[in-house]
PDB file of N, CA and C in Angstrom:
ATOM      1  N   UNK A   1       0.820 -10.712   0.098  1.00  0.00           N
ATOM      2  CA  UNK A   1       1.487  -9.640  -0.590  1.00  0.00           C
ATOM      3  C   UNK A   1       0.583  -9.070  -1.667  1.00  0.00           C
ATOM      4  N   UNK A   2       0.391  -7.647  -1.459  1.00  0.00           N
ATOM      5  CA  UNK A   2      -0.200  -7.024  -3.007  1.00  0.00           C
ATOM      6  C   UNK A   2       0.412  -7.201  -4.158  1.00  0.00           C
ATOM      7  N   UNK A   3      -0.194  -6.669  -5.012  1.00  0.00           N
ATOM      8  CA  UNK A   3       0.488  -6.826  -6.397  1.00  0.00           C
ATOM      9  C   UNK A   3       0.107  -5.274  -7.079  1.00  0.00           C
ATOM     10  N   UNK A   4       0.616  -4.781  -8.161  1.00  0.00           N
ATOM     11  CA  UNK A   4       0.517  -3.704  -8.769  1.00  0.00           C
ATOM     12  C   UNK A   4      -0.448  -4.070 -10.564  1.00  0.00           C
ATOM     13  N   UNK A   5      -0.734  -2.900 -10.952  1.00  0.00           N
ATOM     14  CA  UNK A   5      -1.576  -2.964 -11.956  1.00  0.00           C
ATOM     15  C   UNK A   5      -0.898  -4.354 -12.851  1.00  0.00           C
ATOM     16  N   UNK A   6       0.317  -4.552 -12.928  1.00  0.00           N
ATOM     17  CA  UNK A   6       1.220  -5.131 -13.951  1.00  0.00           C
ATOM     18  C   UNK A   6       1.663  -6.496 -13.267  1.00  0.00           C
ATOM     19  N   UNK A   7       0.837  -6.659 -12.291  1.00  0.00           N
ATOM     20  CA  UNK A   7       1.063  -8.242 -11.719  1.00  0.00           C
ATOM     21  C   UNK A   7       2.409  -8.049 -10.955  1.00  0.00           C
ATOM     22  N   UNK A   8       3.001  -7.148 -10.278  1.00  0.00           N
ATOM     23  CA  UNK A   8       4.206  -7.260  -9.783  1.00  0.00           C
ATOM     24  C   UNK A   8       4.010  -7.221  -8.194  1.00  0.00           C
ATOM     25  N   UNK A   9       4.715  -7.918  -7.261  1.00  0.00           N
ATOM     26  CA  UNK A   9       4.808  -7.822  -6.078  1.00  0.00           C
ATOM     27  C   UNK A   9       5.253  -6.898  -5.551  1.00  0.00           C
ATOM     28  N   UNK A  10       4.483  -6.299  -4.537  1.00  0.00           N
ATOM     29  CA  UNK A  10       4.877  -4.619  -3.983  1.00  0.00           C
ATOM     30  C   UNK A  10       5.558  -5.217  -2.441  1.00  0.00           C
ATOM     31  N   UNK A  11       4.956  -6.211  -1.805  1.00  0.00           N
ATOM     32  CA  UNK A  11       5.851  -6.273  -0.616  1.00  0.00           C
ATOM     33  C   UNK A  11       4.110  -6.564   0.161  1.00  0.00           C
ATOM     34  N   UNK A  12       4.851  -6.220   1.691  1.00  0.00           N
ATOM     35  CA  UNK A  12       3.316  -6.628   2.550  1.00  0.00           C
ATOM     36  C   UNK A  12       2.801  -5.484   2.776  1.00  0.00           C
ATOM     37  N   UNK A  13       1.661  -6.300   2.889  1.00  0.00           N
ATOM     38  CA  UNK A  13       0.685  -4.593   3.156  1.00  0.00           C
ATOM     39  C   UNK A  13       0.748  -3.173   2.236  1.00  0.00           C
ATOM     40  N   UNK A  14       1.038  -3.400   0.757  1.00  0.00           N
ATOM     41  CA  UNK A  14       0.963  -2.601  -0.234  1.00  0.00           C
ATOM     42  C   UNK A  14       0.456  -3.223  -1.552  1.00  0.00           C
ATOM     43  N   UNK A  15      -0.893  -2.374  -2.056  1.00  0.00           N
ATOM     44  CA  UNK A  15      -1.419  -2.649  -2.929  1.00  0.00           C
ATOM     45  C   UNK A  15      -1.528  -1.510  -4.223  1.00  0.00           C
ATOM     46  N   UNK A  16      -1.973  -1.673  -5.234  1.00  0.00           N
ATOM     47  CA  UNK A  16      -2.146  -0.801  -6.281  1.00  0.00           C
ATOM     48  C   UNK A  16      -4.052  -1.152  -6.521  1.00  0.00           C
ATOM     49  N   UNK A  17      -4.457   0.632  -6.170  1.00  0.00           N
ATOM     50  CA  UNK A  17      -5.901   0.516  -6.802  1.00  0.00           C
ATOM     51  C   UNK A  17      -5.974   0.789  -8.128  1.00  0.00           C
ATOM     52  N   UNK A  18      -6.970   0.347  -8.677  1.00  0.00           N
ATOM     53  CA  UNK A  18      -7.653   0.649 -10.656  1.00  0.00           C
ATOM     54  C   UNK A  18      -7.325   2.122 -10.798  1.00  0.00           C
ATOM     55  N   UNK A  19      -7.604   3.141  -9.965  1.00  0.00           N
ATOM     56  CA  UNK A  19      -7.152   4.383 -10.271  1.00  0.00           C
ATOM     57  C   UNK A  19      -5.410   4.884  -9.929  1.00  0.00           C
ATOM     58  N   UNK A  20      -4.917   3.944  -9.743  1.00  0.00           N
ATOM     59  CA  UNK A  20      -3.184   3.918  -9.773  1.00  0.00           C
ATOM     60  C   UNK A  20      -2.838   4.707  -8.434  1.00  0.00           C
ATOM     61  N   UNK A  21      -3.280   4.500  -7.091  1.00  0.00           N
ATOM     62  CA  UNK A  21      -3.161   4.881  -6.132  1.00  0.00           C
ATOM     63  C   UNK A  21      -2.447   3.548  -5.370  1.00  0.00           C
ATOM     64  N   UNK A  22      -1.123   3.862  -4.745  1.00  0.00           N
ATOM     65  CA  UNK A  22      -0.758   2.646  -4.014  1.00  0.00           C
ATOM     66  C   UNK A  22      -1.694   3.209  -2.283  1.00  0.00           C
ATOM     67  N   UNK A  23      -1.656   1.486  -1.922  1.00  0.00           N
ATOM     68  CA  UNK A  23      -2.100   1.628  -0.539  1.00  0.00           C
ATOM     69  C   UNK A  23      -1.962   1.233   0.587  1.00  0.00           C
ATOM     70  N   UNK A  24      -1.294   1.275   1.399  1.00  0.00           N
ATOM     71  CA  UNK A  24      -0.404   0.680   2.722  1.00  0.00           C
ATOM     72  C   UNK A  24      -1.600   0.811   3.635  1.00  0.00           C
ATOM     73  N   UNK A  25      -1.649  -0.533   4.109  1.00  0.00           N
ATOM     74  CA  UNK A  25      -2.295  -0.870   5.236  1.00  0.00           C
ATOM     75  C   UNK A  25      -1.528  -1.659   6.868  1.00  0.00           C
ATOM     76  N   UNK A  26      -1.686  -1.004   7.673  1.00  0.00           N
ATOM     77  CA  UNK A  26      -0.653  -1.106   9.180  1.00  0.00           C
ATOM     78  C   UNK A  26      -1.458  -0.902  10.445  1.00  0.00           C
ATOM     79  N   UNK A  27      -1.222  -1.647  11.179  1.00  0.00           N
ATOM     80  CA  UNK A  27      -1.338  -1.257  12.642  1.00  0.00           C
ATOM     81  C   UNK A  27      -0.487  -0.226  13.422  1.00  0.00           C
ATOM     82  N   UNK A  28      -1.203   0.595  14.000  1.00  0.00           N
ATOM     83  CA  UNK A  28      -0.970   1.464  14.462  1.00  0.00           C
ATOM     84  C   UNK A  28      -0.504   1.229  16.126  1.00  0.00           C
ATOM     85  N   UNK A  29       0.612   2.373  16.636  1.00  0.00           N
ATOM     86  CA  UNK A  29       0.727   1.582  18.326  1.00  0.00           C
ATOM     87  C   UNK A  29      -0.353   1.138  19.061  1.00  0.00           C
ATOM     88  N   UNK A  30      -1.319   1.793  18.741  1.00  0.00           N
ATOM     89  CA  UNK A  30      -2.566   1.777  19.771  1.00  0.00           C
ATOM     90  C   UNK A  30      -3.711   0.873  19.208  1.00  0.00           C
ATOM     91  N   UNK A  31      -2.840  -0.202  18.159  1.00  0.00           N
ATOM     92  CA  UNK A  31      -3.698  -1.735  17.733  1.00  0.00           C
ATOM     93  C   UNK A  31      -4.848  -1.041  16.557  1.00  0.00           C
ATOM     94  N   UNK A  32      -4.448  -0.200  16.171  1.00  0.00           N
ATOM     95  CA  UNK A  32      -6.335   0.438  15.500  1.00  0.00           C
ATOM     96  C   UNK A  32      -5.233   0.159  13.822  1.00  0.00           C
ATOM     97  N   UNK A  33      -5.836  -0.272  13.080  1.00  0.00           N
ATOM     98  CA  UNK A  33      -5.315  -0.507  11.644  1.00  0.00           C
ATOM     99  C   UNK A  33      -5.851   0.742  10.825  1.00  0.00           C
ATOM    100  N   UNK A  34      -4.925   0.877  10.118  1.00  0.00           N
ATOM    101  CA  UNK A  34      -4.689   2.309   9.132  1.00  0.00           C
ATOM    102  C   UNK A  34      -4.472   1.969   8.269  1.00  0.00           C
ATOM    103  N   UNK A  35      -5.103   2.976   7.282  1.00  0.00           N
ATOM    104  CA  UNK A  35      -4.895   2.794   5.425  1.00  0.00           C
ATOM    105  C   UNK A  35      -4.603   3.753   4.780  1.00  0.00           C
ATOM    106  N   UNK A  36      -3.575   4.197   4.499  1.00  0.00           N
ATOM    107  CA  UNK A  36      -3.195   5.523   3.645  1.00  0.00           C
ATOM    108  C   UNK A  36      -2.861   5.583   2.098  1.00  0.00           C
ATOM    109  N   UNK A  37      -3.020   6.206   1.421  1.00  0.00           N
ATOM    110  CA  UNK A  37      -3.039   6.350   0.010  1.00  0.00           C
ATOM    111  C   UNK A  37      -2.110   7.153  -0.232  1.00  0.00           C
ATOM    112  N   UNK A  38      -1.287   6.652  -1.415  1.00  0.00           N
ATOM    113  CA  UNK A  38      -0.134   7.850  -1.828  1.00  0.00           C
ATOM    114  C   UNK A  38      -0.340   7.365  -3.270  1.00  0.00           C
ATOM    115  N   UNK A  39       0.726   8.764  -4.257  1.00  0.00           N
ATOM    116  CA  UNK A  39       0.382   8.055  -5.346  1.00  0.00           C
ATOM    117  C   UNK A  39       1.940   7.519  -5.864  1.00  0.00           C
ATOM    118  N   UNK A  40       3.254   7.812  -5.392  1.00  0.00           N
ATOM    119  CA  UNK A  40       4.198   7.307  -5.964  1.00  0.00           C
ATOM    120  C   UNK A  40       4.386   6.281  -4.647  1.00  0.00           C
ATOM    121  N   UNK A  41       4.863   4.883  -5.148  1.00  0.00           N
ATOM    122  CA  UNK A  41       5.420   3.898  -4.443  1.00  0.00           C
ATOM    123  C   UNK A  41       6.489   4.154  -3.031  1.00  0.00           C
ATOM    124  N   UNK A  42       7.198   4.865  -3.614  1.00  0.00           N
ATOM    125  CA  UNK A  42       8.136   5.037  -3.342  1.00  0.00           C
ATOM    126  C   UNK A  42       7.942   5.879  -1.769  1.00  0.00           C
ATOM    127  N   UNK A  43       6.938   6.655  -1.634  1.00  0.00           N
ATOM    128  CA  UNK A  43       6.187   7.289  -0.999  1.00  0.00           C
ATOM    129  C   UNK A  43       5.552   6.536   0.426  1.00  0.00           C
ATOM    130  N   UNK A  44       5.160   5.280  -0.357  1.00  0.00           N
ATOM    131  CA  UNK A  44       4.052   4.150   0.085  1.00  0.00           C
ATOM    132  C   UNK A  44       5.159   3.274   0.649  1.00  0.00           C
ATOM    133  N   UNK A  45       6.252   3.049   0.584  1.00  0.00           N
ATOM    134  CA  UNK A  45       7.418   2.365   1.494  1.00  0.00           C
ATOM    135  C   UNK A  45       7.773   2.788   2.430  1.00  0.00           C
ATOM    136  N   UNK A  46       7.508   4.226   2.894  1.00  0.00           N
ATOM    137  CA  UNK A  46       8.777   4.765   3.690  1.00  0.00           C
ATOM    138  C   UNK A  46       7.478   4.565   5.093  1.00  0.00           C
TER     139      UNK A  46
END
């Protein structure tokens, strides 16, 4: 599990970078892993 600037648990496969960008990392149907950047959380869940 990531964690956020403030030591808090975001869940799996979501992290917080130094420049306050969360970042979800997933497999995709076709097995190829993906990393997308958002900047509200909330964003980064759905």
């Amino acid at each position: 599990m990531g964690k956020d600037l403030k030591g808090r648990e975001l869940g799996v496969g979501i992290c917080q970078r130094k420049d306050a960008l969360y970042v979800a990392r997933f497999t995709n149907k076709r097995g190829k892993r993906v990393e997308k950047s958002f900047r509200k959380l909330q964003e980064c869940r759905q």
